[in-house]
N, C-alpha and C. Protein backbone atom coordinates (compact mmCIF):
# COMPACT_ATOMS: atom_id res chain seq x y z
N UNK A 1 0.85 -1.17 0.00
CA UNK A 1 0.00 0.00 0.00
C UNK A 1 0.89 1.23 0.00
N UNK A 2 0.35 2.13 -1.05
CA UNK A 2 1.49 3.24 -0.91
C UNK A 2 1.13 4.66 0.04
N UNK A 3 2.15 5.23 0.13
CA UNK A 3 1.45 6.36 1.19
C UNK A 3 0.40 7.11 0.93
N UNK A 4 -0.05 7.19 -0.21
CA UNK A 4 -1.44 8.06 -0.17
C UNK A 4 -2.49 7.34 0.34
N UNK A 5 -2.86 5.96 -0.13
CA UNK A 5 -3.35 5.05 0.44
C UNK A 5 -3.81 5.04 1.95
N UNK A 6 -2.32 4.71 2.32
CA UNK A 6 -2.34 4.77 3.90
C UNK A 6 -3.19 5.96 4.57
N UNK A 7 -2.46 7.02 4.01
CA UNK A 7 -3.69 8.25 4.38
C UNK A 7 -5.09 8.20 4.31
N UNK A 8 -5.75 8.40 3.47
CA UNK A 8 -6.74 7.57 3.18
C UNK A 8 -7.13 6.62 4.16
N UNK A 9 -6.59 5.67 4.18
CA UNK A 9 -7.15 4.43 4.76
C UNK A 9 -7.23 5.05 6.50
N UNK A 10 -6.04 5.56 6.75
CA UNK A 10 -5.88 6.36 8.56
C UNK A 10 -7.11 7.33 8.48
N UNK A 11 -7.43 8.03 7.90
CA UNK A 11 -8.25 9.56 7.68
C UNK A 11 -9.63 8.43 7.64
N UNK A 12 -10.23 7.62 7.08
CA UNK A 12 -11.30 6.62 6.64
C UNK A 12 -11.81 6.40 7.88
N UNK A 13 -10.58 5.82 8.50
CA UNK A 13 -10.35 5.07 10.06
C UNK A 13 -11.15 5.63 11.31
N UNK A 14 -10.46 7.13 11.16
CA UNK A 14 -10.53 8.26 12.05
C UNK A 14 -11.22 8.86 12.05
N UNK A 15 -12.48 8.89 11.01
CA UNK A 15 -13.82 9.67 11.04
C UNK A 15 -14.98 8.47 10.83
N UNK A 16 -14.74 7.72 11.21
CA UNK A 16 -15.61 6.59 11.52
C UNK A 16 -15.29 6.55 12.92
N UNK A 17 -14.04 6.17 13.53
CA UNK A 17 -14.00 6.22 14.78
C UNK A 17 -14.72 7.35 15.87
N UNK A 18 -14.44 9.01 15.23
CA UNK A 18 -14.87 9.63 15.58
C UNK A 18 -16.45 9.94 15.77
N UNK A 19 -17.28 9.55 14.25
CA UNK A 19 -18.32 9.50 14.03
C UNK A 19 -19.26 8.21 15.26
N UNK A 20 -18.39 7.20 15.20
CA UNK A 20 -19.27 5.92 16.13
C UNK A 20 -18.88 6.44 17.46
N UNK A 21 -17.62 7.15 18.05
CA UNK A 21 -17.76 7.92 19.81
C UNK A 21 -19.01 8.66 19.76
N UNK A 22 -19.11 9.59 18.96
CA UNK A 22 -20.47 10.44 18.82
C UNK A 22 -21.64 9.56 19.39
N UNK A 23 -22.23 9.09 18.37
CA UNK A 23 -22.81 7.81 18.66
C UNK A 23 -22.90 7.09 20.04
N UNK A 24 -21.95 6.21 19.89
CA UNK A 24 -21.93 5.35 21.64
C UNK A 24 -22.06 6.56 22.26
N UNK A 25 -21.64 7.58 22.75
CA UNK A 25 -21.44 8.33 24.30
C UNK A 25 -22.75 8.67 23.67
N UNK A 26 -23.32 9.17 22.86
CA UNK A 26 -25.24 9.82 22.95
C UNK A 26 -26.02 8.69 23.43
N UNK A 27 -25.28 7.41 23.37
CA UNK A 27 -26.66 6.48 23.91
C UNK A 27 -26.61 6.21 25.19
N UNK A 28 -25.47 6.60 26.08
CA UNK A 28 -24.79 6.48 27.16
C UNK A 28 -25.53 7.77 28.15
N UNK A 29 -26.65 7.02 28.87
CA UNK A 29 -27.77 8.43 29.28
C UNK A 29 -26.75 8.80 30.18
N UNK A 30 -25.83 8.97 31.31
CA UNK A 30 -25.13 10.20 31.94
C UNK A 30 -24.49 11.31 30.74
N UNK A 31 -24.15 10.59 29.71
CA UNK A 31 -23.40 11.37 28.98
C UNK A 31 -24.56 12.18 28.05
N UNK A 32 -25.34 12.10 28.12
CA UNK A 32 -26.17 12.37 26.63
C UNK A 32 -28.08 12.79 27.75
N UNK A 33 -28.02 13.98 28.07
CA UNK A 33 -28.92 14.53 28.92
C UNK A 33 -30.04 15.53 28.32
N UNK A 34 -31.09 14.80 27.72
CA UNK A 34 -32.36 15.39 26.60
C UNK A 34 -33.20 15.63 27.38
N UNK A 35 -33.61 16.82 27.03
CA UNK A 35 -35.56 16.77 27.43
C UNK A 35 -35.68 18.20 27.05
N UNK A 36 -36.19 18.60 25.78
CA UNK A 36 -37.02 19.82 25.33
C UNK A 36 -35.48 20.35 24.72
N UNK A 37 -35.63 21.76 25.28
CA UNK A 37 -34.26 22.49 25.29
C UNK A 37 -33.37 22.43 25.66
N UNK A 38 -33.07 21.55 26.97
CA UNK A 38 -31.90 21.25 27.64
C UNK A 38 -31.44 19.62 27.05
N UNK A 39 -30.05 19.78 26.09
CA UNK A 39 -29.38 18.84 25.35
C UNK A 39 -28.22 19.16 25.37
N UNK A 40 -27.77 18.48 26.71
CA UNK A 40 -26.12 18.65 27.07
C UNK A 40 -25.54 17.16 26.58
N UNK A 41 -24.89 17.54 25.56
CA UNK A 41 -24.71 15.81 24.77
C UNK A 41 -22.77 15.81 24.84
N UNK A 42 -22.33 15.43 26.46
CA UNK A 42 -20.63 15.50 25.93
C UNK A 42 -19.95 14.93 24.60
N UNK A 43 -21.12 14.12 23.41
CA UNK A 43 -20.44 14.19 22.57
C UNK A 43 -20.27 15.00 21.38
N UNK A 44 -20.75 16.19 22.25
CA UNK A 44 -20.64 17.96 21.03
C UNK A 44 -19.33 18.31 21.35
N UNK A 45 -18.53 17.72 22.38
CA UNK A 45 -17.12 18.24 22.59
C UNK A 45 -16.66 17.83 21.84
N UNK A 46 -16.59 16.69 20.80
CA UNK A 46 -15.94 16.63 19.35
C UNK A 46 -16.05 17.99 18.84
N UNK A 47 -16.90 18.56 18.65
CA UNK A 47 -16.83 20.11 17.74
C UNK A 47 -15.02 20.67 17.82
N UNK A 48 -14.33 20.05 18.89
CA UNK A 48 -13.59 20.96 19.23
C UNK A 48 -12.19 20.55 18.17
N UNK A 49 -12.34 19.11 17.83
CA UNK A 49 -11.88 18.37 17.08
C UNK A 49 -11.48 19.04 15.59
N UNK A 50 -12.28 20.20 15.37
CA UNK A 50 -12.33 20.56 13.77
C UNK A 50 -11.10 21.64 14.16
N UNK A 51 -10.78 21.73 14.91
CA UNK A 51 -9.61 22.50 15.60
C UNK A 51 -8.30 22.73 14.64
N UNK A 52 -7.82 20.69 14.67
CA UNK A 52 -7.14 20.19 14.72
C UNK A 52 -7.01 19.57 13.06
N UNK A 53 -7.77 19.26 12.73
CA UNK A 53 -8.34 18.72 10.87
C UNK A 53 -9.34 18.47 10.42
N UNK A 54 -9.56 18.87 9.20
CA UNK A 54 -10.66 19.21 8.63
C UNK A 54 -11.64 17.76 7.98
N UNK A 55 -10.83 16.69 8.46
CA UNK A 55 -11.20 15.41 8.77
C UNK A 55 -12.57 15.29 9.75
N UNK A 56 -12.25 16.07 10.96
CA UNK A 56 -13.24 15.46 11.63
C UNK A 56 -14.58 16.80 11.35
N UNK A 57 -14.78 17.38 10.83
CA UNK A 57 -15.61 17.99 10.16
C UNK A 57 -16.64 17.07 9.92
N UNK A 58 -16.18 15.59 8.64
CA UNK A 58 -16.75 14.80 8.15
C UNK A 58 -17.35 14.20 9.43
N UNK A 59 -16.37 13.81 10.04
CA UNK A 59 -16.75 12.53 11.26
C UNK A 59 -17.72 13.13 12.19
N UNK A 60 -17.86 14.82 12.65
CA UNK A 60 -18.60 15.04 14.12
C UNK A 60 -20.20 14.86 12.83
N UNK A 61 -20.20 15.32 11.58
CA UNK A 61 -21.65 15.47 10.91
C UNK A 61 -21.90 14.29 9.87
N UNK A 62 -21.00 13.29 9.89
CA UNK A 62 -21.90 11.80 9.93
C UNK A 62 -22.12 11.50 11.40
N UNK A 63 -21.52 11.38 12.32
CA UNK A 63 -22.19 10.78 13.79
C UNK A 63 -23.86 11.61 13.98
N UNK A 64 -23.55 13.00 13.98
CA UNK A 64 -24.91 13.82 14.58
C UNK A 64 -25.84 12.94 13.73
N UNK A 65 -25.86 13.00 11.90
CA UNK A 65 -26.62 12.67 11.52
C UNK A 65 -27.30 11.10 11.43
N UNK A 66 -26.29 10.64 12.20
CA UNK A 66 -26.64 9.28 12.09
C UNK A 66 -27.59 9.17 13.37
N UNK A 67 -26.79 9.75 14.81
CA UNK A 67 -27.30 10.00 15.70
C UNK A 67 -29.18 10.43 15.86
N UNK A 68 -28.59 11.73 15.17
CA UNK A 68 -30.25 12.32 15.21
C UNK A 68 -31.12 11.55 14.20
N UNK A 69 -30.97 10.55 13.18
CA UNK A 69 -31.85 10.07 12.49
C UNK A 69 -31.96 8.63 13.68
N UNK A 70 -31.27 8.01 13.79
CA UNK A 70 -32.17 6.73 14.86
C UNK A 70 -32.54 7.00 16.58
N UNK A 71 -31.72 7.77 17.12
CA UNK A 71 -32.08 8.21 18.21
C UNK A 71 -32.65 9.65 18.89
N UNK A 72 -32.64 10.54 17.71
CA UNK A 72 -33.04 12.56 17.57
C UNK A 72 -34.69 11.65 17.86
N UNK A 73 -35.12 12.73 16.72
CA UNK A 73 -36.21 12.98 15.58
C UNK A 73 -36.56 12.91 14.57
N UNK A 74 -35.30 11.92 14.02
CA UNK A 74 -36.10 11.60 12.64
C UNK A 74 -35.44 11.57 12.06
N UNK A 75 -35.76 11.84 10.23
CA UNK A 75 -35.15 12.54 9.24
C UNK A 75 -34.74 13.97 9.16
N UNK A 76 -35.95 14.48 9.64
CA UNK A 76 -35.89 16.11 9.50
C UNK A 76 -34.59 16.22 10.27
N UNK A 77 -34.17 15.76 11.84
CA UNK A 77 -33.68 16.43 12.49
C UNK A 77 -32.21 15.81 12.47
N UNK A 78 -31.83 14.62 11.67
CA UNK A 78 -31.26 14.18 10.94
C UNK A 78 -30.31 15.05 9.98
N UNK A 79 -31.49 15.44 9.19
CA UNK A 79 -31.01 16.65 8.13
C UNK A 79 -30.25 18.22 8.28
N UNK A 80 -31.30 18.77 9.41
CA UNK A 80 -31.11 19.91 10.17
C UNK A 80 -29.80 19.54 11.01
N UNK A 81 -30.02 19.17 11.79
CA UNK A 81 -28.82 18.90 12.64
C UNK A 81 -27.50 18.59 12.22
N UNK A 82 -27.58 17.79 10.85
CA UNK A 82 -26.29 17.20 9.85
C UNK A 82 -25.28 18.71 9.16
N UNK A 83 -26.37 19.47 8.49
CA UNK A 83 -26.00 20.69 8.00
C UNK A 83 -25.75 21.90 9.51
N UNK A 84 -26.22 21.91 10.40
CA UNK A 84 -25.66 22.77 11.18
C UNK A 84 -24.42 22.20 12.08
N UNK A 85 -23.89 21.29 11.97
CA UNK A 85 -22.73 20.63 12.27
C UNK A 85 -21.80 20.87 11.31
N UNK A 86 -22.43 20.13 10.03
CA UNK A 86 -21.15 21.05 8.99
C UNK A 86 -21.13 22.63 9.10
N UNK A 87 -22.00 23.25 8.80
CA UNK A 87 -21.61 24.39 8.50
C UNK A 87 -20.45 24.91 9.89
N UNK A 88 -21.36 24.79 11.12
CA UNK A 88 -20.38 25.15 12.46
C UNK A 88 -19.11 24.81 12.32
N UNK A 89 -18.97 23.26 12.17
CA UNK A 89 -17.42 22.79 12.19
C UNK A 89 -16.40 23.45 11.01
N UNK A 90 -17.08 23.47 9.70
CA UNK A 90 -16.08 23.90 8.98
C UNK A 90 -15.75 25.92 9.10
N UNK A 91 -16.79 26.49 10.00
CA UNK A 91 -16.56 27.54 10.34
C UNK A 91 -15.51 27.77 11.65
N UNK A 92 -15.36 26.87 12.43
CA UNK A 92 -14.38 26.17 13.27
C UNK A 92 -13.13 25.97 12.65
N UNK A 93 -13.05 25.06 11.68
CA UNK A 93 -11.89 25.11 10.91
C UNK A 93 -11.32 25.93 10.42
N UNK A 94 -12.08 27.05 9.65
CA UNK A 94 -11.67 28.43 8.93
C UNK A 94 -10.73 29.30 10.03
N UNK A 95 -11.90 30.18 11.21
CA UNK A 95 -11.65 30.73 12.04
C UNK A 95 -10.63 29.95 12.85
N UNK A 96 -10.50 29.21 13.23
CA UNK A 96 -9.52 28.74 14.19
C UNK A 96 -7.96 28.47 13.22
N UNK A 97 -8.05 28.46 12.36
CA UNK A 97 -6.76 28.25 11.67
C UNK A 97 -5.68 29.81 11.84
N UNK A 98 -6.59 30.74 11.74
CA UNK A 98 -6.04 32.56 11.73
C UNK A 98 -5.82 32.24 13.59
N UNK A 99 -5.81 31.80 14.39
CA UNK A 99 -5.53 31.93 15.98
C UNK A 99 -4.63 31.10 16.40
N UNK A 100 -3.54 31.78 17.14
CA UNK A 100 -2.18 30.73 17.23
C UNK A 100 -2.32 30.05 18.43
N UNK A 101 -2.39 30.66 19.74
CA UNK A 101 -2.30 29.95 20.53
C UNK A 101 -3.99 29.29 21.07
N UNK A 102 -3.31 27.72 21.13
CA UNK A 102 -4.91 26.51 21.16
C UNK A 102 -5.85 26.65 22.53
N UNK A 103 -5.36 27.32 23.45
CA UNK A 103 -6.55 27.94 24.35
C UNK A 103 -7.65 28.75 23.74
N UNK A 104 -7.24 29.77 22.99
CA UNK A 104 -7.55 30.64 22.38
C UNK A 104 -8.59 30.13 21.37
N UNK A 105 -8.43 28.71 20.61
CA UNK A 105 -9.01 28.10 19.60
C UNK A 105 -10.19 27.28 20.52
N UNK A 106 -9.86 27.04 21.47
CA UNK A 106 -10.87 26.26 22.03
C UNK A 106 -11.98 26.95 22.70
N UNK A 107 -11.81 28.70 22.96
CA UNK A 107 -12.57 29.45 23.32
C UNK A 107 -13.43 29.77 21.94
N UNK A 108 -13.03 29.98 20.77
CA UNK A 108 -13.50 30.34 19.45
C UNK A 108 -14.53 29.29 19.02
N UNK A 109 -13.81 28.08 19.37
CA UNK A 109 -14.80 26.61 19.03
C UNK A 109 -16.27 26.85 19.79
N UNK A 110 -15.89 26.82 21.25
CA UNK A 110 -16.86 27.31 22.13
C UNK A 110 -17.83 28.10 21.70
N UNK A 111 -17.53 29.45 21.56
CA UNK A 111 -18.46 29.78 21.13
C UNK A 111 -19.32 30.12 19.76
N UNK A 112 -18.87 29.67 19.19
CA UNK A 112 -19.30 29.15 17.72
C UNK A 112 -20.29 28.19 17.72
N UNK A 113 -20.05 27.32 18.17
CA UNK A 113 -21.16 26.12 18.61
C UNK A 113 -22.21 26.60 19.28
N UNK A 114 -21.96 27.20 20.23
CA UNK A 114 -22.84 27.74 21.14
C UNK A 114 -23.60 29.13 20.44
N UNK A 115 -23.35 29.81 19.73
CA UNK A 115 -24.18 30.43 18.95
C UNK A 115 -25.14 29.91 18.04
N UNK A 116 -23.95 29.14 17.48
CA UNK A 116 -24.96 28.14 16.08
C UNK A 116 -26.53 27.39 16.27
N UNK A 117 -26.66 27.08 18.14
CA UNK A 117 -27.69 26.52 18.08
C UNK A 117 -28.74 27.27 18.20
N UNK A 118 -29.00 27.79 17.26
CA UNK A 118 -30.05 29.22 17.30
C UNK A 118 -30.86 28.29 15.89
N UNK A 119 -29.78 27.17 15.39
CA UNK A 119 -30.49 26.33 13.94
C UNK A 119 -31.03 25.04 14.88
N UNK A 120 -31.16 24.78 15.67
CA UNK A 120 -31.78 23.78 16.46
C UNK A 120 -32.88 24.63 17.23
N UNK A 121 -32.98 25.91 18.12
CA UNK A 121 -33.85 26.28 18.44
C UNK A 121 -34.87 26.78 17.34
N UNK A 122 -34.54 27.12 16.40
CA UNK A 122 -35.38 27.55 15.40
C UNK A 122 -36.27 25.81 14.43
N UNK A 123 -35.69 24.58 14.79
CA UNK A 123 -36.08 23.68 13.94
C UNK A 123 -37.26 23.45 15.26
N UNK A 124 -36.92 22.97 16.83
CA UNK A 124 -37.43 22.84 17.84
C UNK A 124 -39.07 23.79 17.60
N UNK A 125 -38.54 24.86 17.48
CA UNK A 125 -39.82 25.94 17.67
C UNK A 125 -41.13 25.66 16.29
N UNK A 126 -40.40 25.25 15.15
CA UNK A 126 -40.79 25.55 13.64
C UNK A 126 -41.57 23.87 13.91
N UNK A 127 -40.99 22.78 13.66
CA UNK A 127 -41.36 21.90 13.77
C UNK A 127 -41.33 20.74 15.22
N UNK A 128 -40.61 20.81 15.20
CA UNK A 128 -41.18 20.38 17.10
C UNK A 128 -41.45 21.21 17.94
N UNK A 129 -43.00 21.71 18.22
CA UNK A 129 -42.95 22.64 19.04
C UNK A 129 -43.41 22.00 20.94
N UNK A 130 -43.47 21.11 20.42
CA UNK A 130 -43.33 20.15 21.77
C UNK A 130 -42.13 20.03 22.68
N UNK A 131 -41.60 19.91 21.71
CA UNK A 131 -40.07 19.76 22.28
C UNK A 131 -39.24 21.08 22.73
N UNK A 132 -39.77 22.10 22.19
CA UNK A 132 -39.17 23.83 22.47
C UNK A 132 -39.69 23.72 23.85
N UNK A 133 -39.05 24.60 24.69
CA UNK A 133 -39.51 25.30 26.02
C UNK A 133 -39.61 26.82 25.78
N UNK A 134 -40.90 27.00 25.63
CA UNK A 134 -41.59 28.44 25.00
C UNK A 134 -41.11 28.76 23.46
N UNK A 135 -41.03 29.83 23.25
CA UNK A 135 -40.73 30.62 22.15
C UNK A 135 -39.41 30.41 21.90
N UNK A 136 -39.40 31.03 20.58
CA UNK A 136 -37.68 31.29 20.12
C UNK A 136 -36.43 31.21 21.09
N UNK A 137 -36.62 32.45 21.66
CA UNK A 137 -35.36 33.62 22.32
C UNK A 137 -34.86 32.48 23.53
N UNK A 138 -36.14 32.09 24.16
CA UNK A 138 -36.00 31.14 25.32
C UNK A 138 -35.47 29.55 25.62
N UNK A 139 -36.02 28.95 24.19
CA UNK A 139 -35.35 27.99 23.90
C UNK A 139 -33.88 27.94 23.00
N UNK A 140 -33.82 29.14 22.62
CA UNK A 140 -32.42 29.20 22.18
C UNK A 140 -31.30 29.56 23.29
N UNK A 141 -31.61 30.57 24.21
CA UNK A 141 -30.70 30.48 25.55
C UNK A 141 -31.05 29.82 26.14
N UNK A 142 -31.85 28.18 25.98
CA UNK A 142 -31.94 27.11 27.00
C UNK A 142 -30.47 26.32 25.90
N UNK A 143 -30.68 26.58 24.81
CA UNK A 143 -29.70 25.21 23.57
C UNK A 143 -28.46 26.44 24.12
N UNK A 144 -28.63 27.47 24.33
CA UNK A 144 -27.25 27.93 24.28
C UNK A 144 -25.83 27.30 25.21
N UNK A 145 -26.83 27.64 26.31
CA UNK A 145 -26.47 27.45 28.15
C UNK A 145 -26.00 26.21 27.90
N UNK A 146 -26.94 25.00 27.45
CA UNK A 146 -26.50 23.11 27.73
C UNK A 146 -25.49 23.20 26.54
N UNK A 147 -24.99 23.62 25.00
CA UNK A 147 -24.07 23.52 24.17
C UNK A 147 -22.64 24.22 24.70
N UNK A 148 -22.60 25.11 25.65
CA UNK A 148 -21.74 25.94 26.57
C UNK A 148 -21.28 25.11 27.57
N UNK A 149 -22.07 24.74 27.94
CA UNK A 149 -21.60 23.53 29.20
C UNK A 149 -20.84 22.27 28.64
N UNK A 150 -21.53 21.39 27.43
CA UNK A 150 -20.89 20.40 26.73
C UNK A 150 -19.44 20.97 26.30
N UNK A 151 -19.43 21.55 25.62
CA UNK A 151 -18.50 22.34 24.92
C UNK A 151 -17.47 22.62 25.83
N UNK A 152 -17.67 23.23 27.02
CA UNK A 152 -16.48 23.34 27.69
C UNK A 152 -16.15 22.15 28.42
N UNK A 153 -16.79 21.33 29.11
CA UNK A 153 -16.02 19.88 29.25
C UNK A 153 -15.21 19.09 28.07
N UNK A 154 -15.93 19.30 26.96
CA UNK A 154 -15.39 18.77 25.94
C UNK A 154 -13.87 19.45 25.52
N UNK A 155 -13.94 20.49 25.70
CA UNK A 155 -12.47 21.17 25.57
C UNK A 155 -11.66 20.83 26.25
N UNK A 156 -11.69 20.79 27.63
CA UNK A 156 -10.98 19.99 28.58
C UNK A 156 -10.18 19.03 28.65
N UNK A 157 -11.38 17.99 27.91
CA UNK A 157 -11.07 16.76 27.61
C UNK A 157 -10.20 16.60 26.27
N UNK A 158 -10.66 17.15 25.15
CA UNK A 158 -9.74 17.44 23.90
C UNK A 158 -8.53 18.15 23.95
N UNK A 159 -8.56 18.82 24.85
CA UNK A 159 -7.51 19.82 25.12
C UNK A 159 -6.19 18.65 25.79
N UNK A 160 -6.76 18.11 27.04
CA UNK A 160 -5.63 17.40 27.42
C UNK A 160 -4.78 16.35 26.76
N UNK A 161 -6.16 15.57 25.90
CA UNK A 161 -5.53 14.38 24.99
C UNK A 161 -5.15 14.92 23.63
N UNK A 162 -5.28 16.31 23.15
CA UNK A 162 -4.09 16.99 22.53
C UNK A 162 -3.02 17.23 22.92
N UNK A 163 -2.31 16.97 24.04
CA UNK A 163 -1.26 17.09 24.82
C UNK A 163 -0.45 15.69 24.69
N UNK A 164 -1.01 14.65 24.53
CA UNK A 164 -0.23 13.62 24.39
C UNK A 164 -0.57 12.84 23.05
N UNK A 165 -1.51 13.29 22.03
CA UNK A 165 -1.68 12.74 21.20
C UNK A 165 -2.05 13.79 19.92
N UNK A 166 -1.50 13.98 19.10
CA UNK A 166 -1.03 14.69 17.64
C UNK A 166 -2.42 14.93 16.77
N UNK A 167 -3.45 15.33 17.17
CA UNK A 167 -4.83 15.30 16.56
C UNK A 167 -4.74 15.77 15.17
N UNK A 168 -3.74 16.69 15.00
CA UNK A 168 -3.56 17.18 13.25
C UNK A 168 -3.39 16.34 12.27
N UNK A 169 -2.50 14.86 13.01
CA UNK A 169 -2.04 14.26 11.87
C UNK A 169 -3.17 12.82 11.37
């Protein structure tokens, strides 16, 4: 196998791996805490992942979407949720590439994510309105608050095992 290959085949590896953690830790109820607006899912601390390569871009928005189609809401939320993962992560990737030091990147990740779910409070309100807690404004600073909380454990955690393990390559 020649080295492009190998790449390939490692990169293949690594966003499947990433994509199925997503996955397992959402079915893992301490880790994965639903009801309405409050969806503190520690496996949104992957977001932080797009940091590092534009690999796991692929991997955090096949997991969501796989995620949110057998265990979300469906298709719709499947769909919704798939595209606001890409778009976030690869806006993650962009922005965080211009910022040198990786504290700094993991605050940017942060709140990027945590803005973005203004496309989940708006799907919640539009089509699940069961699932919203009140209106717009309210269920979006309920998705804000629990994606803020994930997000920063998740940094933590990404942050340290970037310390002993090379996430770029």
């Amino acid at each position: 196998m020649n080295k492009q290959n190998k790449s390939q085949a490692k990169n293949i590896t690594l966003i499947g791996a990433v994509a199925a953690l997503y996955i397992l830790i959402g079915m893992i109820p301490p880790f994965n805490l639903r009801g309405g607006a409050v969806q503190i899912r520690l496996g949104e601390g992957f977001n932080n992942l797009a940091i590092f390569n534009k690999r796991y871009i692929i991997a955090q928005t096949v997991g969501v979407f796989i995620f949110n189609m057998f265990f979300g809401l469906g298709i719709l939320d499947a769909i919704i949720g798939g595209l606001q993962t890409l778009t976030m992560t690869w806006i993650i990737y962009v922005v965080t590439q211009k910022i040198k030091k990786l504290p700094l990147k993991f605050v940017a990740s942060t709140i990027i994510v945590s803005i973005f779910m203004f496309w989940i409070a708006a799907e919640l309100v539009i089509f699940f309105p069961k699932m919203a807690d009140g209106g717009f404004w309210l269920t979006y600073g309920m998705l804000f608050i629990s994606e803020l909380a994930s997000m920063v454990v998740g940094s933590i955690i990404i942050y340290a095992v970037s310390k002993t393990i090379d996430l770029s390559k």
